[in-house]
C-alpha atoms as a PDB file:
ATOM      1  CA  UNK A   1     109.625  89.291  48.238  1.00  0.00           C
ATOM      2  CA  UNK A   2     112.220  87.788  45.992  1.00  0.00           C
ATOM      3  CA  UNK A   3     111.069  90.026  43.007  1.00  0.00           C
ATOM      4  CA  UNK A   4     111.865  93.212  44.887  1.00  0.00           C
ATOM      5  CA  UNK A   5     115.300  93.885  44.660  1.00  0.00           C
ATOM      6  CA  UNK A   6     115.328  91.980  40.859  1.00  0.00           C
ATOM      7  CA  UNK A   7     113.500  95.403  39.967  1.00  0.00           C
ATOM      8  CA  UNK A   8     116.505  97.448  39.878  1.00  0.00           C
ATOM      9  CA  UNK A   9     118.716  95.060  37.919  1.00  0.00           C
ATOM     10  CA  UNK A  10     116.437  94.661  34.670  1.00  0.00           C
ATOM     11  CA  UNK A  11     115.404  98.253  34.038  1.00  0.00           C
ATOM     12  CA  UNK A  12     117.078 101.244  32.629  1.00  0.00           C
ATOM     13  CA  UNK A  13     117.682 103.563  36.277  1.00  0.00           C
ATOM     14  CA  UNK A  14     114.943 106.189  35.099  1.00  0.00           C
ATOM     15  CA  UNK A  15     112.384 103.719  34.657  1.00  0.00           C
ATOM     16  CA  UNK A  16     112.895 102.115  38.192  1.00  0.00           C
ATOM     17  CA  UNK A  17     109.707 104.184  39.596  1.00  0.00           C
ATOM     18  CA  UNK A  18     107.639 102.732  36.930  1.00  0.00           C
ATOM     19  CA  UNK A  19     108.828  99.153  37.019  1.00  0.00           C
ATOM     20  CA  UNK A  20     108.245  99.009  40.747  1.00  0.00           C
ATOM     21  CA  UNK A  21     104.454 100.433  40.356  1.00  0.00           C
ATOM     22  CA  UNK A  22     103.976  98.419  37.593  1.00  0.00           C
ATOM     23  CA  UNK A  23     105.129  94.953  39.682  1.00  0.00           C
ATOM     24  CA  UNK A  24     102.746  96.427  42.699  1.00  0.00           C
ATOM     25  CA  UNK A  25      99.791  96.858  40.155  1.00  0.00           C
ATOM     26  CA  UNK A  26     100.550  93.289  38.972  1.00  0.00           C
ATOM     27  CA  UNK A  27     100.788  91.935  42.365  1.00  0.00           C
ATOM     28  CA  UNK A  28      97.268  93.535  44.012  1.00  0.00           C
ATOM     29  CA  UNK A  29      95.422  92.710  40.705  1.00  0.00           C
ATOM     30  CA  UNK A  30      96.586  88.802  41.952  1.00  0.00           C
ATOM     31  CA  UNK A  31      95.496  89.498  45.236  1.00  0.00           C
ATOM     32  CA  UNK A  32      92.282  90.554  44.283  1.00  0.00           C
ATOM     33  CA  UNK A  33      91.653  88.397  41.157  1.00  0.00           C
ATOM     34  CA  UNK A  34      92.684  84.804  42.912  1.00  0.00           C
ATOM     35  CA  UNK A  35      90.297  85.002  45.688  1.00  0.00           C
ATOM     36  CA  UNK A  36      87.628  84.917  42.813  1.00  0.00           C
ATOM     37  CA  UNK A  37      88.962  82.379  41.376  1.00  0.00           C
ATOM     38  CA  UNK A  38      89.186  80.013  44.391  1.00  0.00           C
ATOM     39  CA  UNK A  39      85.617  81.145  45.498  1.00  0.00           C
ATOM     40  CA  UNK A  40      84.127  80.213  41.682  1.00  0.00           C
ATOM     41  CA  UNK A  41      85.775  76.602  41.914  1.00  0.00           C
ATOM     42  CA  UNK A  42      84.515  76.151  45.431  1.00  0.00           C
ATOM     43  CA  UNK A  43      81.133  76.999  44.067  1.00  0.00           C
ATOM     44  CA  UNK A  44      81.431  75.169  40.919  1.00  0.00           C
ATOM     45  CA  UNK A  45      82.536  71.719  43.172  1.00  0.00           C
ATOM     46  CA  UNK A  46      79.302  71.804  45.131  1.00  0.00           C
ATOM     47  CA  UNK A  47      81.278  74.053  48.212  1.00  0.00           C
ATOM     48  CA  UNK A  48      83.852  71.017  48.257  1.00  0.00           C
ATOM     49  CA  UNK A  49      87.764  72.186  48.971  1.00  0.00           C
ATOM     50  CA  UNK A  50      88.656  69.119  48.067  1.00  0.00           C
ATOM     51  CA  UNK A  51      89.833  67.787  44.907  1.00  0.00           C
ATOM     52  CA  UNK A  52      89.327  71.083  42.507  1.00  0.00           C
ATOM     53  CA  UNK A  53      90.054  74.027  44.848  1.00  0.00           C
ATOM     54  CA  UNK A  54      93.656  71.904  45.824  1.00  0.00           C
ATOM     55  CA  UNK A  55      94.078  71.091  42.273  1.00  0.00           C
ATOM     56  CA  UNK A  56      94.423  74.707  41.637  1.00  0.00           C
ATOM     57  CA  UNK A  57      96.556  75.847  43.607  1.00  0.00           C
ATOM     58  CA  UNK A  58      98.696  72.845  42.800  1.00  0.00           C
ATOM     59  CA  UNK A  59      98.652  73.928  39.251  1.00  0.00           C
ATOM     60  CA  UNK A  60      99.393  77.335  40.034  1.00  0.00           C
ATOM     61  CA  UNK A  61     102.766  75.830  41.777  1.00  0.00           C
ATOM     62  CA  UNK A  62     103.555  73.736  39.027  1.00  0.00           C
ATOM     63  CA  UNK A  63     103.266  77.060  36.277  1.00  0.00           C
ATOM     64  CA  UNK A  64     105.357  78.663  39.256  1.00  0.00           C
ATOM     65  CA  UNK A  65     108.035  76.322  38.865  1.00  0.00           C
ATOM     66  CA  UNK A  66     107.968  75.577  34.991  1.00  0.00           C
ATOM     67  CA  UNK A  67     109.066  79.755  35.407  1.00  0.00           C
ATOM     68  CA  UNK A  68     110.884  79.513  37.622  1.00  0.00           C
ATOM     69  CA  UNK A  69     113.310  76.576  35.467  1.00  0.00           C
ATOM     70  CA  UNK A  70     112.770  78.769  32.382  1.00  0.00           C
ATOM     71  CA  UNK A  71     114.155  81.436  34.070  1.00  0.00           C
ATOM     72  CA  UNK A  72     117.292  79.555  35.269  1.00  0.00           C
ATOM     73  CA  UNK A  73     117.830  78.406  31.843  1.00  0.00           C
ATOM     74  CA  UNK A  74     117.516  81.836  30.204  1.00  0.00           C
ATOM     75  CA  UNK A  75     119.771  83.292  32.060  1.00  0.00           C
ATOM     76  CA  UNK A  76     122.711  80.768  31.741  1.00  0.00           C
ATOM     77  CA  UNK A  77     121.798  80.830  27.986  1.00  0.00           C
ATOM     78  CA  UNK A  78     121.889  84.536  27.839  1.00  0.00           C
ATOM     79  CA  UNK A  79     125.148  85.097  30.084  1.00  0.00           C
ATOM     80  CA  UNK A  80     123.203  87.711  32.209  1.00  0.00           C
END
């Protein structure tokens, strides 16, 4: 929900359409890819949630954050 309204503010105004199916491509091919993901750990830790499947999605938050800094610190470098 956060990258929503960010849409507007990095593209040129005729590209807006684009950029916005573009992030809702991006988004459902998550939706549908992670699930896969999760399942093929589960599988792969003899149907145990417990270490791998949790180690996942704590990685995931870590890359999350780690962009999320990056971010921050591109922006006060670049002055936008």
């Amino acid at each position: 929900s956060v990258l929503w309204p960010a849409v507007p503010l990095v593209v040129e105004e005729h590209m807006v359409g684009l950029a916005f199916g573009i992030v809702t491509s991006m988004q459902n091919l998550g939706c549908a890819v992670l699930p896969l993901v999760v399942a093929a750990v589960y599988s792969d830790s003899d149907n145990k949630y417990i270490p791998n499947v949790e180690l996942l999605f704590a990685s995931l938050a870590v890359v999350g954050f780690i962009v999320g800094l990056y971010m921050n610190y591109y922006d006060v470098r670049h002055h936008s």
